[in-house]
PDB file of N, CA and C in Angstrom:
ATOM      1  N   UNK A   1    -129.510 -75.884 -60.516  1.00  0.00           N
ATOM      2  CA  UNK A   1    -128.980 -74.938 -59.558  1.00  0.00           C
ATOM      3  C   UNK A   1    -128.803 -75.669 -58.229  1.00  0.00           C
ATOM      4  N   UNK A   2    -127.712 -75.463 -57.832  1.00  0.00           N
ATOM      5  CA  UNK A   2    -127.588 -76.365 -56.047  1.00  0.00           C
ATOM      6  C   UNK A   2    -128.033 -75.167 -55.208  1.00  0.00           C
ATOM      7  N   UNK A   3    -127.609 -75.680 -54.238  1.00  0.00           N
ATOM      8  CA  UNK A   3    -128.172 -75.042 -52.842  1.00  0.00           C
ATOM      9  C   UNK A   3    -126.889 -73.623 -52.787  1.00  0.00           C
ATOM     10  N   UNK A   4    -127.892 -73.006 -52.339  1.00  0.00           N
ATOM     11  CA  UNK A   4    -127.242 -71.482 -51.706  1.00  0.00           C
ATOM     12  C   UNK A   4    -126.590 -71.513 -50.881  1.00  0.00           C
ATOM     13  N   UNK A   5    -125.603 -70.436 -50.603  1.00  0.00           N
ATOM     14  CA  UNK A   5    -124.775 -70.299 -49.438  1.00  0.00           C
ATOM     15  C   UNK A   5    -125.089 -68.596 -48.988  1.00  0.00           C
ATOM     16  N   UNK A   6    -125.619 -68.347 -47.964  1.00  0.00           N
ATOM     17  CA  UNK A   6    -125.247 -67.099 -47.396  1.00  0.00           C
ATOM     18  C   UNK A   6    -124.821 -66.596 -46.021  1.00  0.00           C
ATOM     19  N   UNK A   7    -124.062 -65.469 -46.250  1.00  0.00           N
ATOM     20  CA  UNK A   7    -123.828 -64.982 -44.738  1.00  0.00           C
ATOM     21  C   UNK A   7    -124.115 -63.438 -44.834  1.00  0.00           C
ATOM     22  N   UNK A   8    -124.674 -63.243 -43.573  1.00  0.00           N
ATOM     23  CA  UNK A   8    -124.754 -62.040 -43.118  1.00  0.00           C
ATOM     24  C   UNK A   8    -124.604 -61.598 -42.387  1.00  0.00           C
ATOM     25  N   UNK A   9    -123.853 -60.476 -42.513  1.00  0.00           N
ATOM     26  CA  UNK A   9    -123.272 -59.497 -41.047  1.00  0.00           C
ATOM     27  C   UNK A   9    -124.029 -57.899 -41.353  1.00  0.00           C
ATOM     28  N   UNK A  10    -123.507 -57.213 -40.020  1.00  0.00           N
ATOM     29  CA  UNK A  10    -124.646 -56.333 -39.421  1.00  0.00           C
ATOM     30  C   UNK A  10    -123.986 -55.349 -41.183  1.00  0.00           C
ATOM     31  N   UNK A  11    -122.753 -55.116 -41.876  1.00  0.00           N
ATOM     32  CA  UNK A  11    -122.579 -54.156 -42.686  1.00  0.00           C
ATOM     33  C   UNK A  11    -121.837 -54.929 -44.283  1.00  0.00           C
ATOM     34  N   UNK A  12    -122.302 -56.274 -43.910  1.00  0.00           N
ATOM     35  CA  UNK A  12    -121.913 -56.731 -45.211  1.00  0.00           C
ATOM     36  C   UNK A  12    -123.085 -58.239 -45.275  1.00  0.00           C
ATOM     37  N   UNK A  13    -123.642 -58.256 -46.698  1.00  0.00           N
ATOM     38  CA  UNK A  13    -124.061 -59.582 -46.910  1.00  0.00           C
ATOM     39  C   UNK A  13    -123.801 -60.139 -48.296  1.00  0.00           C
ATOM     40  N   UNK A  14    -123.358 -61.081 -48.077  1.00  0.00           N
ATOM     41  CA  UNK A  14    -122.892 -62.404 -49.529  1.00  0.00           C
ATOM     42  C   UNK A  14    -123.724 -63.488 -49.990  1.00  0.00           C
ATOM     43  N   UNK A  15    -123.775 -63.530 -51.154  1.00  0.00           N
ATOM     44  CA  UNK A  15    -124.837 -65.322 -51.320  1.00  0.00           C
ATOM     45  C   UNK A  15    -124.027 -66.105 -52.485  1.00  0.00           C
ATOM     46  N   UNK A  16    -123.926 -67.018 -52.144  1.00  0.00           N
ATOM     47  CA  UNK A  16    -123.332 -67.616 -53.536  1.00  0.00           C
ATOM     48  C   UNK A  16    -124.330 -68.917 -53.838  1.00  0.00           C
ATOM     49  N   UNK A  17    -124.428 -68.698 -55.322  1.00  0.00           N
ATOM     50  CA  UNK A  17    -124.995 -69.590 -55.966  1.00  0.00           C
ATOM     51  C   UNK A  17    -124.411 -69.733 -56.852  1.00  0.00           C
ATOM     52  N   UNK A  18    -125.000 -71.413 -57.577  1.00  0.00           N
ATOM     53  CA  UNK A  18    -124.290 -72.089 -58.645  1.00  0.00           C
ATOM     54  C   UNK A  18    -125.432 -72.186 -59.540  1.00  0.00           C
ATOM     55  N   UNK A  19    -125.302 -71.524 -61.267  1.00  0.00           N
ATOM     56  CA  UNK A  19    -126.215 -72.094 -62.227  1.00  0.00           C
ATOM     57  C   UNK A  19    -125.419 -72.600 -63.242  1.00  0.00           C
ATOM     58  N   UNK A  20    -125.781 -74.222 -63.519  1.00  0.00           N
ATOM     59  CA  UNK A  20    -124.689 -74.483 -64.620  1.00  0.00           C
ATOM     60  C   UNK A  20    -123.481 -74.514 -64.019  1.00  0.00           C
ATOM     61  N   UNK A  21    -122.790 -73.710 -65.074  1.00  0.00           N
ATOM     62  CA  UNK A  21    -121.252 -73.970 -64.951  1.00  0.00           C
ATOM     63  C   UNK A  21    -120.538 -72.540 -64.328  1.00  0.00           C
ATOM     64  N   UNK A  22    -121.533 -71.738 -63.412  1.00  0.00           N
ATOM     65  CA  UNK A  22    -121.260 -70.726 -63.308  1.00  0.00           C
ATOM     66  C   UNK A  22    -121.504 -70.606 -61.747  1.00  0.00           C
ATOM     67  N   UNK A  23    -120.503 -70.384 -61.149  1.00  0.00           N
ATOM     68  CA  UNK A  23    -121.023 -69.795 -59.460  1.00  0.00           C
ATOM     69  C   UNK A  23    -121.203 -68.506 -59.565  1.00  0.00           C
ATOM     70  N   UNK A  24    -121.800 -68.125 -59.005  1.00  0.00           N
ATOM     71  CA  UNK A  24    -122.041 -66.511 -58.885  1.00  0.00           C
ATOM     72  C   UNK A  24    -122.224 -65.576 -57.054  1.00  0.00           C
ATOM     73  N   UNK A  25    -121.099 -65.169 -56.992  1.00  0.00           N
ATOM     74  CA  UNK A  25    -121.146 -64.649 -55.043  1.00  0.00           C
ATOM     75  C   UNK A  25    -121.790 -63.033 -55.155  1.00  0.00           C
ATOM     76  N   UNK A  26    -122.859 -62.611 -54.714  1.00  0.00           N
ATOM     77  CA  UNK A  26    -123.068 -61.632 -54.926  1.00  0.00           C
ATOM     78  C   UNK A  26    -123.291 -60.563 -53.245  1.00  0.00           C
ATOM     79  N   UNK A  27    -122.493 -59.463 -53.366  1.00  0.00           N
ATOM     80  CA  UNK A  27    -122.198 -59.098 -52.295  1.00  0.00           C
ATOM     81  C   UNK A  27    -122.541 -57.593 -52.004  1.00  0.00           C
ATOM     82  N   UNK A  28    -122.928 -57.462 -50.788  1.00  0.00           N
ATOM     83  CA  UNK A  28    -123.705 -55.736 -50.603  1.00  0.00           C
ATOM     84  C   UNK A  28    -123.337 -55.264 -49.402  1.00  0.00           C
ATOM     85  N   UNK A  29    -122.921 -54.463 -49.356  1.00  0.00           N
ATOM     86  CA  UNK A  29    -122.382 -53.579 -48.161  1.00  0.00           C
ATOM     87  C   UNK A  29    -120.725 -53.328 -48.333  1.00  0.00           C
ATOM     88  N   UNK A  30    -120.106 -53.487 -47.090  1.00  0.00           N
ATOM     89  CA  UNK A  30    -119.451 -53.156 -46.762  1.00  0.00           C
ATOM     90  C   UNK A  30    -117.555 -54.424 -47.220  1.00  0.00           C
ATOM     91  N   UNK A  31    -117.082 -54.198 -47.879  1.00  0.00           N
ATOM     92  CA  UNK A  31    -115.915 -55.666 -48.291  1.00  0.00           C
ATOM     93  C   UNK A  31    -115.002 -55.232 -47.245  1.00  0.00           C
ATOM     94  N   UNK A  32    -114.202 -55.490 -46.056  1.00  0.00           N
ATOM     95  CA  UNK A  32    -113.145 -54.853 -45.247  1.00  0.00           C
ATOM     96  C   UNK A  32    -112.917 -56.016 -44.431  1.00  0.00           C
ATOM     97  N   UNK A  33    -111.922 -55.559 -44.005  1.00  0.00           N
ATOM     98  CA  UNK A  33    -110.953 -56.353 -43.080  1.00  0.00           C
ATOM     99  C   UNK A  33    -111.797 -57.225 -41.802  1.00  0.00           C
ATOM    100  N   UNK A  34    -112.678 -56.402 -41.510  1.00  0.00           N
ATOM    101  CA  UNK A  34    -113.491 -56.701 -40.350  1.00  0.00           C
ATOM    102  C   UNK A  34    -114.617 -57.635 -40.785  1.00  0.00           C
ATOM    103  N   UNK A  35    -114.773 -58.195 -41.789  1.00  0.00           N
ATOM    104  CA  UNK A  35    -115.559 -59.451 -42.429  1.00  0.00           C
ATOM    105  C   UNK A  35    -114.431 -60.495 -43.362  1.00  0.00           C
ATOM    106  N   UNK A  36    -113.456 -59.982 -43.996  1.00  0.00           N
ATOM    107  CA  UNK A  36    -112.752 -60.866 -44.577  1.00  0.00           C
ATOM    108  C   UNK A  36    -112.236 -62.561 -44.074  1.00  0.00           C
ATOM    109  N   UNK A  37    -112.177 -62.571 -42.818  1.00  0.00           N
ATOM    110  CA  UNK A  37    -111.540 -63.861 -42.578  1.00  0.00           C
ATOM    111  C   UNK A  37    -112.787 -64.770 -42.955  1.00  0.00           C
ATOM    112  N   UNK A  38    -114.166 -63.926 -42.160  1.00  0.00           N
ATOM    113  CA  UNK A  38    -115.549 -65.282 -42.519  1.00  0.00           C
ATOM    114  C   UNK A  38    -115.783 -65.051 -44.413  1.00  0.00           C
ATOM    115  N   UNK A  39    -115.746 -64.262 -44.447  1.00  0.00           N
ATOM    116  CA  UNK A  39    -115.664 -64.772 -46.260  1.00  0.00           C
ATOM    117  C   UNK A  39    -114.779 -65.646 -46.560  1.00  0.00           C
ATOM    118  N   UNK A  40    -113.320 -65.298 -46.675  1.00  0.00           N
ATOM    119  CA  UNK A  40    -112.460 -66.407 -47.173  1.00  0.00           C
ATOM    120  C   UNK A  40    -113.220 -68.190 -46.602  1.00  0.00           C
ATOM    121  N   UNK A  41    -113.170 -68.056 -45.101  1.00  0.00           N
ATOM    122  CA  UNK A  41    -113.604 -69.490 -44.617  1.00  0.00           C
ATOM    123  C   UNK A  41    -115.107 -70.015 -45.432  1.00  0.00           C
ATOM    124  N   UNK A  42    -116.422 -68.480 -45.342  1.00  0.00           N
ATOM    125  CA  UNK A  42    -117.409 -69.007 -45.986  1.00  0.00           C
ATOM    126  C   UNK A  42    -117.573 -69.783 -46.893  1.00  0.00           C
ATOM    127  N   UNK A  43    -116.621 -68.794 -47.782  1.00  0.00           N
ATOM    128  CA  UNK A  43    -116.521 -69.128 -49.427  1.00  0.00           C
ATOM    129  C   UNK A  43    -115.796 -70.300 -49.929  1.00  0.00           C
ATOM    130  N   UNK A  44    -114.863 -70.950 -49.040  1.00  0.00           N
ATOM    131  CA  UNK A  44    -113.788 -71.518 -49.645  1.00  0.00           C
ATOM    132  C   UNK A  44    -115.019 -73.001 -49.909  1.00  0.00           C
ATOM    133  N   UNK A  45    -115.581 -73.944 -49.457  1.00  0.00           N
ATOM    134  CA  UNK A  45    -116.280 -74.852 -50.103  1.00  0.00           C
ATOM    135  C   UNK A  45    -117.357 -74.353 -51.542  1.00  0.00           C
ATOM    136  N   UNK A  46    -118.317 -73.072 -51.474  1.00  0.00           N
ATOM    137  CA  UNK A  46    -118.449 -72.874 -53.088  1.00  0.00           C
ATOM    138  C   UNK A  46    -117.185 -72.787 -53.808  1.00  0.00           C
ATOM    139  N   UNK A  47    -116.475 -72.157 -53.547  1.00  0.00           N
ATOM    140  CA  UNK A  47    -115.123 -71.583 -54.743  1.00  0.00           C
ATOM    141  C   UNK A  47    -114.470 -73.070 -55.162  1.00  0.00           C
ATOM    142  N   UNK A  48    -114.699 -73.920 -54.267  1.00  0.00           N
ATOM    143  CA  UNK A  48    -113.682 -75.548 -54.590  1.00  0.00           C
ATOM    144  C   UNK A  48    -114.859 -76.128 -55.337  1.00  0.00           C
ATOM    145  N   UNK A  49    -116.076 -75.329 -55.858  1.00  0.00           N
ATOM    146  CA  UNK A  49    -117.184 -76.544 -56.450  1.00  0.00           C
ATOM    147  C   UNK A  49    -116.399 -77.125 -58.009  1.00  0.00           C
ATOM    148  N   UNK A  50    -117.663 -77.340 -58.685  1.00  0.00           N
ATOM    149  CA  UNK A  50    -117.222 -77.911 -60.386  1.00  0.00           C
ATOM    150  C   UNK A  50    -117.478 -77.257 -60.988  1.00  0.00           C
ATOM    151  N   UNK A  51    -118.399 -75.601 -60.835  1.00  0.00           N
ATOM    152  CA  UNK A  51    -117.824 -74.255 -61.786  1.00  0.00           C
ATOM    153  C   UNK A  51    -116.775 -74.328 -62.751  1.00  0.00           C
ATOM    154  N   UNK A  52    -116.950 -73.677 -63.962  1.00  0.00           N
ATOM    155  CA  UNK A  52    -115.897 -73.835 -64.405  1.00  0.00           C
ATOM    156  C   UNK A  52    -115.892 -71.657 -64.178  1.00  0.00           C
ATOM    157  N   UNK A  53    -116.662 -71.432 -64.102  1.00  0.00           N
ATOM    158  CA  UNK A  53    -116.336 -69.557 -63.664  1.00  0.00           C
ATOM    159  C   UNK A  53    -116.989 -68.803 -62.677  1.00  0.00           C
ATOM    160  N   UNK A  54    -116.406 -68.282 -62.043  1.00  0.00           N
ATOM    161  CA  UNK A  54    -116.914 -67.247 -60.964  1.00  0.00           C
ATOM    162  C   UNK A  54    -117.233 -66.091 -61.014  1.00  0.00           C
ATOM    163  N   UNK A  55    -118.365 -65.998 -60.916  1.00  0.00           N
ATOM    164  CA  UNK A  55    -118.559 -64.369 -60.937  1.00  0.00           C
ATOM    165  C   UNK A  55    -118.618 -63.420 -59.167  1.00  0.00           C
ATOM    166  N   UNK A  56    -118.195 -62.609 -59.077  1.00  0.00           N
ATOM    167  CA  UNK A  56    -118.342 -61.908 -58.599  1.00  0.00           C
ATOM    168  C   UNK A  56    -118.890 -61.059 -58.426  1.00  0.00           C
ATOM    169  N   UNK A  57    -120.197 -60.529 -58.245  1.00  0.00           N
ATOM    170  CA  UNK A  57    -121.241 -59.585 -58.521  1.00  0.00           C
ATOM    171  C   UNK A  57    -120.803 -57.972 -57.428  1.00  0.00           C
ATOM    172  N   UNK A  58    -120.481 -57.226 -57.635  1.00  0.00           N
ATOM    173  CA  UNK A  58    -119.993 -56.391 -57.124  1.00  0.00           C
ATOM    174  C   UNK A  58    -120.681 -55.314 -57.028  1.00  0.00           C
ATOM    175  N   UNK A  59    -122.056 -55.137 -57.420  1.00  0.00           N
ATOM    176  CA  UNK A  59    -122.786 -53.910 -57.867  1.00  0.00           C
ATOM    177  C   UNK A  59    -123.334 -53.105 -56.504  1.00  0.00           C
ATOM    178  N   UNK A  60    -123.723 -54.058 -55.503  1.00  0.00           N
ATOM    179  CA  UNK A  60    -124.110 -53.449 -54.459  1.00  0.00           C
ATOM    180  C   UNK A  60    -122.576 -53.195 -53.231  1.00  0.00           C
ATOM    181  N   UNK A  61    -121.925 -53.508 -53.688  1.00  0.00           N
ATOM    182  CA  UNK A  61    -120.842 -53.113 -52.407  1.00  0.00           C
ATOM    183  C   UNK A  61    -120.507 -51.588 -52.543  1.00  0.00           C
ATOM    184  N   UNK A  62    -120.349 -51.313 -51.320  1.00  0.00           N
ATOM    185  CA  UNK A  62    -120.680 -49.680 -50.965  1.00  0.00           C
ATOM    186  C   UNK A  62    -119.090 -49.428 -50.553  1.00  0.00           C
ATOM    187  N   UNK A  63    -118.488 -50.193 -49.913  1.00  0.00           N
ATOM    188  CA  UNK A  63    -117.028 -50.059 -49.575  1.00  0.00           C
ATOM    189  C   UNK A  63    -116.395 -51.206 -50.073  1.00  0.00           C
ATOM    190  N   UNK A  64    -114.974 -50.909 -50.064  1.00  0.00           N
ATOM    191  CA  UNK A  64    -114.043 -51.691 -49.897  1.00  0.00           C
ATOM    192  C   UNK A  64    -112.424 -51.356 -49.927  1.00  0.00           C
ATOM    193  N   UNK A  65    -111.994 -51.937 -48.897  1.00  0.00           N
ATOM    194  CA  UNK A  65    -110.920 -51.691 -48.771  1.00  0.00           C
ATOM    195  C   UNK A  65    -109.437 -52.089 -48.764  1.00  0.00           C
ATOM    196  N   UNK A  66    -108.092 -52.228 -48.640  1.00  0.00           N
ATOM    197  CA  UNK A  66    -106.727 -52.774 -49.652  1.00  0.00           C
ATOM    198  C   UNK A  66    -107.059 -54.366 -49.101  1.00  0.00           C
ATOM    199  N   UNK A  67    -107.601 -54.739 -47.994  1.00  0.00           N
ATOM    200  CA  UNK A  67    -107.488 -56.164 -47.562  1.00  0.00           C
ATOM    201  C   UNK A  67    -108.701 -56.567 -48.715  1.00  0.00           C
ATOM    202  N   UNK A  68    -110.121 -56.310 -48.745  1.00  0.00           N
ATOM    203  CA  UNK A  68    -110.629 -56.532 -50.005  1.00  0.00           C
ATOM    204  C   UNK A  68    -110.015 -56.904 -51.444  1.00  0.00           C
ATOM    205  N   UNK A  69    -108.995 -55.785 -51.430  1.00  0.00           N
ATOM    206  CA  UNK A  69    -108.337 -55.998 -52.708  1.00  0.00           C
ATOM    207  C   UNK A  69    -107.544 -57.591 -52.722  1.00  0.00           C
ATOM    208  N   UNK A  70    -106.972 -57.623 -51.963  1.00  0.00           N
ATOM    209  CA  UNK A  70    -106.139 -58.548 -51.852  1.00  0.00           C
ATOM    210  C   UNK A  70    -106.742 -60.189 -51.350  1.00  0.00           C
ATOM    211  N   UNK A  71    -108.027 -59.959 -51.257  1.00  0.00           N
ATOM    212  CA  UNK A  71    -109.230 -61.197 -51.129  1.00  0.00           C
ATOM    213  C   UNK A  71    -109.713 -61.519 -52.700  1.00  0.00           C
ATOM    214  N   UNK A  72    -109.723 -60.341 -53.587  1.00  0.00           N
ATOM    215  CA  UNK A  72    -110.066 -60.555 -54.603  1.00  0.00           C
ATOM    216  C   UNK A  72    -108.757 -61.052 -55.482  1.00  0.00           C
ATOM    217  N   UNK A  73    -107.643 -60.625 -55.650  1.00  0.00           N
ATOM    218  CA  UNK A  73    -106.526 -60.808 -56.211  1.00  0.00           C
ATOM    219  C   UNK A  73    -106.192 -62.536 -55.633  1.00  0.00           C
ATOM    220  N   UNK A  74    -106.395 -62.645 -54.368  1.00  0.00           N
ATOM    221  CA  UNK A  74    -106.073 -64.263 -53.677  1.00  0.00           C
ATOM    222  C   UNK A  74    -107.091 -65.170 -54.686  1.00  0.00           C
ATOM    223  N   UNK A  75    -108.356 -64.298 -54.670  1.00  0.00           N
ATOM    224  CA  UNK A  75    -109.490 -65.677 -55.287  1.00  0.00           C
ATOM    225  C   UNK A  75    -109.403 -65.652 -56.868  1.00  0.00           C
ATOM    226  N   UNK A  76    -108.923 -64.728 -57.313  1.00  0.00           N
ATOM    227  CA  UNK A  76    -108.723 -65.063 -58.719  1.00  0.00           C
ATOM    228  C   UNK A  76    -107.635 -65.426 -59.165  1.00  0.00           C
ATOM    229  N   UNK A  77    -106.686 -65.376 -58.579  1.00  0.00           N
ATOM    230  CA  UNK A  77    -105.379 -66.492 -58.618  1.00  0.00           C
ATOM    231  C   UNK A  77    -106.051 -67.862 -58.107  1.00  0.00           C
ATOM    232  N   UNK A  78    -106.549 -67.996 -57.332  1.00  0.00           N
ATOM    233  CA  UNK A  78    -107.113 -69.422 -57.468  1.00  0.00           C
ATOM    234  C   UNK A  78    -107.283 -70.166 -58.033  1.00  0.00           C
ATOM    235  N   UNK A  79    -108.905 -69.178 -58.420  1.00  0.00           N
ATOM    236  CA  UNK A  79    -109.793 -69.714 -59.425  1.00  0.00           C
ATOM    237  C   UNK A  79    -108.968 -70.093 -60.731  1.00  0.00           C
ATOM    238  N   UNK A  80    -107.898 -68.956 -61.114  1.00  0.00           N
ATOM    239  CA  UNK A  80    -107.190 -69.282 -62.671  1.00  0.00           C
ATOM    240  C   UNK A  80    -106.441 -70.610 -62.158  1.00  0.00           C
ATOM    241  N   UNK A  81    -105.689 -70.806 -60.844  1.00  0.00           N
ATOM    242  CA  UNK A  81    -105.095 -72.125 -61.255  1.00  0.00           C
ATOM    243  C   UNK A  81    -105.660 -73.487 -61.212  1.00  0.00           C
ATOM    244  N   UNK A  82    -106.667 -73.380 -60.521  1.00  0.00           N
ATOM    245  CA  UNK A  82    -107.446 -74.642 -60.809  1.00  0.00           C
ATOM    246  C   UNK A  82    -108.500 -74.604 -62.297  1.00  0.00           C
ATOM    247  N   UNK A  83    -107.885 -73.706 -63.287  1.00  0.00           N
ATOM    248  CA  UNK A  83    -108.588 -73.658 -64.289  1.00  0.00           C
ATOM    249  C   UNK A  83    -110.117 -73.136 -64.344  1.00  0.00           C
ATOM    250  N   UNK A  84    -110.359 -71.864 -63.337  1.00  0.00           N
ATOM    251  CA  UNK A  84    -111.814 -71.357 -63.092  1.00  0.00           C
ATOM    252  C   UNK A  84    -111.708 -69.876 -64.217  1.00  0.00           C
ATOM    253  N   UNK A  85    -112.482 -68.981 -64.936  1.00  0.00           N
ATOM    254  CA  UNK A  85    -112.212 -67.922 -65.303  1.00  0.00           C
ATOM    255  C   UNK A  85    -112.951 -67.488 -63.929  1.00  0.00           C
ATOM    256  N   UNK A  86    -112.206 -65.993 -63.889  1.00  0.00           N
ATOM    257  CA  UNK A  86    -113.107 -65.467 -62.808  1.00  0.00           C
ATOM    258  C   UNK A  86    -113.367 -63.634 -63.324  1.00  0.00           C
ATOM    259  N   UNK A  87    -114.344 -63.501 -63.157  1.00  0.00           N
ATOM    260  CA  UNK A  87    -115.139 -61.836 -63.221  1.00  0.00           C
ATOM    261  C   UNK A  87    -115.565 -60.993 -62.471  1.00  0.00           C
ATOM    262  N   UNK A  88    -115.216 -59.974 -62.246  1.00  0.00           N
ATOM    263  CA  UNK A  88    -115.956 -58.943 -61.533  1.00  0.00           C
ATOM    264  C   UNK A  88    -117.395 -58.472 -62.462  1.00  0.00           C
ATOM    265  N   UNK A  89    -118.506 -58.540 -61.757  1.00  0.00           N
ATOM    266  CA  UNK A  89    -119.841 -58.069 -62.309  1.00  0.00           C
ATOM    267  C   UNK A  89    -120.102 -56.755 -61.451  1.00  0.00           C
ATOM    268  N   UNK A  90    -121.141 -56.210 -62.717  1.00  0.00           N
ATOM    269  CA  UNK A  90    -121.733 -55.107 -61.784  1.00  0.00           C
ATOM    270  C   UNK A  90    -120.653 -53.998 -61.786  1.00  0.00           C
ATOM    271  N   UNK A  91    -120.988 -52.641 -61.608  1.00  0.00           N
ATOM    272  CA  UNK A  91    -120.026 -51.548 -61.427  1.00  0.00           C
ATOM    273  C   UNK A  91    -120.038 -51.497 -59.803  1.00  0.00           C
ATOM    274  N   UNK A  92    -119.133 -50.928 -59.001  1.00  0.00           N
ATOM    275  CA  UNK A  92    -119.254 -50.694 -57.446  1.00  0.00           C
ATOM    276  C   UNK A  92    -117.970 -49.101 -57.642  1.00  0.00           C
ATOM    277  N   UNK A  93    -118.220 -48.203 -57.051  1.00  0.00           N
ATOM    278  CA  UNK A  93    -117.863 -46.812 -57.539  1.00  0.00           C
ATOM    279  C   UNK A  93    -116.109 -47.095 -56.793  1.00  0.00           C
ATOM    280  N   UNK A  94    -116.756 -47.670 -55.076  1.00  0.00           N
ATOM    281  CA  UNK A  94    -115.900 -48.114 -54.293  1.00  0.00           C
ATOM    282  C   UNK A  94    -114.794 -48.789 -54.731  1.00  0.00           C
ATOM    283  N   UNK A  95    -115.156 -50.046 -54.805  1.00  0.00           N
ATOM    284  CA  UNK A  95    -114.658 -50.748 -55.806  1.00  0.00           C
ATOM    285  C   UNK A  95    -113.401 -50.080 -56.717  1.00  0.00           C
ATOM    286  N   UNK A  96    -114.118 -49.889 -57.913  1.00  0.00           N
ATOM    287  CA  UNK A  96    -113.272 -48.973 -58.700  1.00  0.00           C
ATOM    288  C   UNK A  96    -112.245 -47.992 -59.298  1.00  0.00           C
ATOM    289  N   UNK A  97    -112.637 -46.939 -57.786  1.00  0.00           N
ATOM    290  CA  UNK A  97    -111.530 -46.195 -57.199  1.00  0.00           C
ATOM    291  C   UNK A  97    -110.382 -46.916 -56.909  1.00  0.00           C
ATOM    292  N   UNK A  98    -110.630 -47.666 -56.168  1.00  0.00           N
ATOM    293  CA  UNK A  98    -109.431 -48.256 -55.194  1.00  0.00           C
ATOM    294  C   UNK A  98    -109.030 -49.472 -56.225  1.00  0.00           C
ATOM    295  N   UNK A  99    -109.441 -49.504 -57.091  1.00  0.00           N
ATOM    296  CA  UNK A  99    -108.621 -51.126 -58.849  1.00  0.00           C
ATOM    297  C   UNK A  99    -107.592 -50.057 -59.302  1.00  0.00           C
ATOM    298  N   UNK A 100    -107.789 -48.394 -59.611  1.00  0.00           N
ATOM    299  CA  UNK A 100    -108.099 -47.432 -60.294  1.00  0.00           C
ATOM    300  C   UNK A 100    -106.511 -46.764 -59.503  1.00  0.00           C
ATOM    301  N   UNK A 101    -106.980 -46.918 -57.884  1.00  0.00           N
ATOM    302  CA  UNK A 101    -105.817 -45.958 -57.454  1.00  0.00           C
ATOM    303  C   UNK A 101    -103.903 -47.255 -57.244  1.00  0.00           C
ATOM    304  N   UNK A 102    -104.821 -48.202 -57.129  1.00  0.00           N
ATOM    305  CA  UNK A 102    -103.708 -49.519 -56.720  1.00  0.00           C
ATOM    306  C   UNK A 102    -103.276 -49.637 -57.943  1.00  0.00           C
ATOM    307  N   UNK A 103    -103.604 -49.295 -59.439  1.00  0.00           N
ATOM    308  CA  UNK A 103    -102.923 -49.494 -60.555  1.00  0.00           C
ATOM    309  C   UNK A 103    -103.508 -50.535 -60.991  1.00  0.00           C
ATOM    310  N   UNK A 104    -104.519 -51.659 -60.699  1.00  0.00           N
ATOM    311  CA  UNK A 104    -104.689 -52.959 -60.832  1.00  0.00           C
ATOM    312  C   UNK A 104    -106.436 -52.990 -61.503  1.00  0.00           C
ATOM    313  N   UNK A 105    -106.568 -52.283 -61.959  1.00  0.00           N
ATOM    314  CA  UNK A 105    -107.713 -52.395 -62.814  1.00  0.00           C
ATOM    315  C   UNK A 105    -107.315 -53.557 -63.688  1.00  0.00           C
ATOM    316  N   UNK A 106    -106.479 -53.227 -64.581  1.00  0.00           N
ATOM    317  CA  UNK A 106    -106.030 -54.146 -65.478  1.00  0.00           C
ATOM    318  C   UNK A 106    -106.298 -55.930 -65.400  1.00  0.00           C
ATOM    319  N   UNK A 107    -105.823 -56.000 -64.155  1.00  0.00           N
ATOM    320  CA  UNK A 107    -105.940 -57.289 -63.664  1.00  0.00           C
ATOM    321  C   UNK A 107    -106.806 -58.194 -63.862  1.00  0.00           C
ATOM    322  N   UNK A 108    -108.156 -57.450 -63.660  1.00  0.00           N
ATOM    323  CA  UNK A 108    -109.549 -57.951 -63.644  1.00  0.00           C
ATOM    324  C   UNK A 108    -110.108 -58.087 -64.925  1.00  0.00           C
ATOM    325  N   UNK A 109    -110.879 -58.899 -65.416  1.00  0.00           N
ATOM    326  CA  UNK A 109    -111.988 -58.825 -66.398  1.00  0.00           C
ATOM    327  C   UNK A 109    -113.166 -58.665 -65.897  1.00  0.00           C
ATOM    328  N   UNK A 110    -114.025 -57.529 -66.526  1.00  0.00           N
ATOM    329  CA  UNK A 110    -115.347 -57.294 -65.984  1.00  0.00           C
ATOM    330  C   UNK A 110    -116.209 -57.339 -66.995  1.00  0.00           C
ATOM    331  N   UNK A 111    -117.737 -57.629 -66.581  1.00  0.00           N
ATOM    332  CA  UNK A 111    -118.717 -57.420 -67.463  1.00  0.00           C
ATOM    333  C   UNK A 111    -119.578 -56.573 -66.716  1.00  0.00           C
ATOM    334  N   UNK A 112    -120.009 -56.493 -67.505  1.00  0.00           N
ATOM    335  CA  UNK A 112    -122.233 -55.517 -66.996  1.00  0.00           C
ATOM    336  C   UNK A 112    -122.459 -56.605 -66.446  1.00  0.00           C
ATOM    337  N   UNK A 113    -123.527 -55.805 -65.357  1.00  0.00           N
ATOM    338  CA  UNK A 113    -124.888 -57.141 -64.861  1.00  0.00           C
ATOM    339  C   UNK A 113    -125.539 -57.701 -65.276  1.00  0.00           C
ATOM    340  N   UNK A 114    -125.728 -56.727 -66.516  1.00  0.00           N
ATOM    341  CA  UNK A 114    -127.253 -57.012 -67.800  1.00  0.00           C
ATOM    342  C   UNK A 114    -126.856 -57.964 -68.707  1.00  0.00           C
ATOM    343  N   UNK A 115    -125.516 -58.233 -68.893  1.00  0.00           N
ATOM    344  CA  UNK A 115    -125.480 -59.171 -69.776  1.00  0.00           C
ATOM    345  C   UNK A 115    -125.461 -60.614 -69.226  1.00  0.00           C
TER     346      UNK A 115
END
């Protein structure tokens, strides 16, 4: 396992870790416009590691909103072209709605946490 990455703000916090061949960013609070630029910048040295998949742990995010969407849609186009699979983990209700109302559920592959 390498070294952690986290950030925290007063309505959102992220950590990303690497086990194996797997990064994993796991995120709680709030996903919106008003944290997005320091994620993209946070994230962009884990997301360029030697992962070959990303997870996204999504279980604790309480909001999120169309710029969210479109942070997630940016990083998994990424991840697929540099050959990463990438996942949404975890259920987030937030989340969901808004995959659900944008038409773009589809898009995503998700698993449980538990598995």
């Amino acid at each position: 396992m390498t070294e952690a990455k986290e950030q925290v703000r007063p309505n959102l916090v992220w950590r990303a870790e690497s086990a194996g061949a797997t990064l994993t960013v796991r995120f709680a609070g709030a996903l919106d416009i008003a944290v997005l630029t320091e994620c993209v910048t946070g994230l962009a040295e884990p997301l360029s590691g030697p992962e070959t998949t990303v997870e996204f742990d999504v279980s604790e995010l309480t909001f999120a909103d169309s710029s969210a969407l479109r942070f997630l849609l940016d990083t998994k186009q990424t991840c697929e072209a540099t050959g990463k699979r990438f996942l949404l983990v975890g259920e987030s209700r937030a989340l969901s709605r808004l995959l659900e109302v944008s038409g773009l559920t589809e898009q995503f592959t998700a698993r449980d946490k538990d598995v």
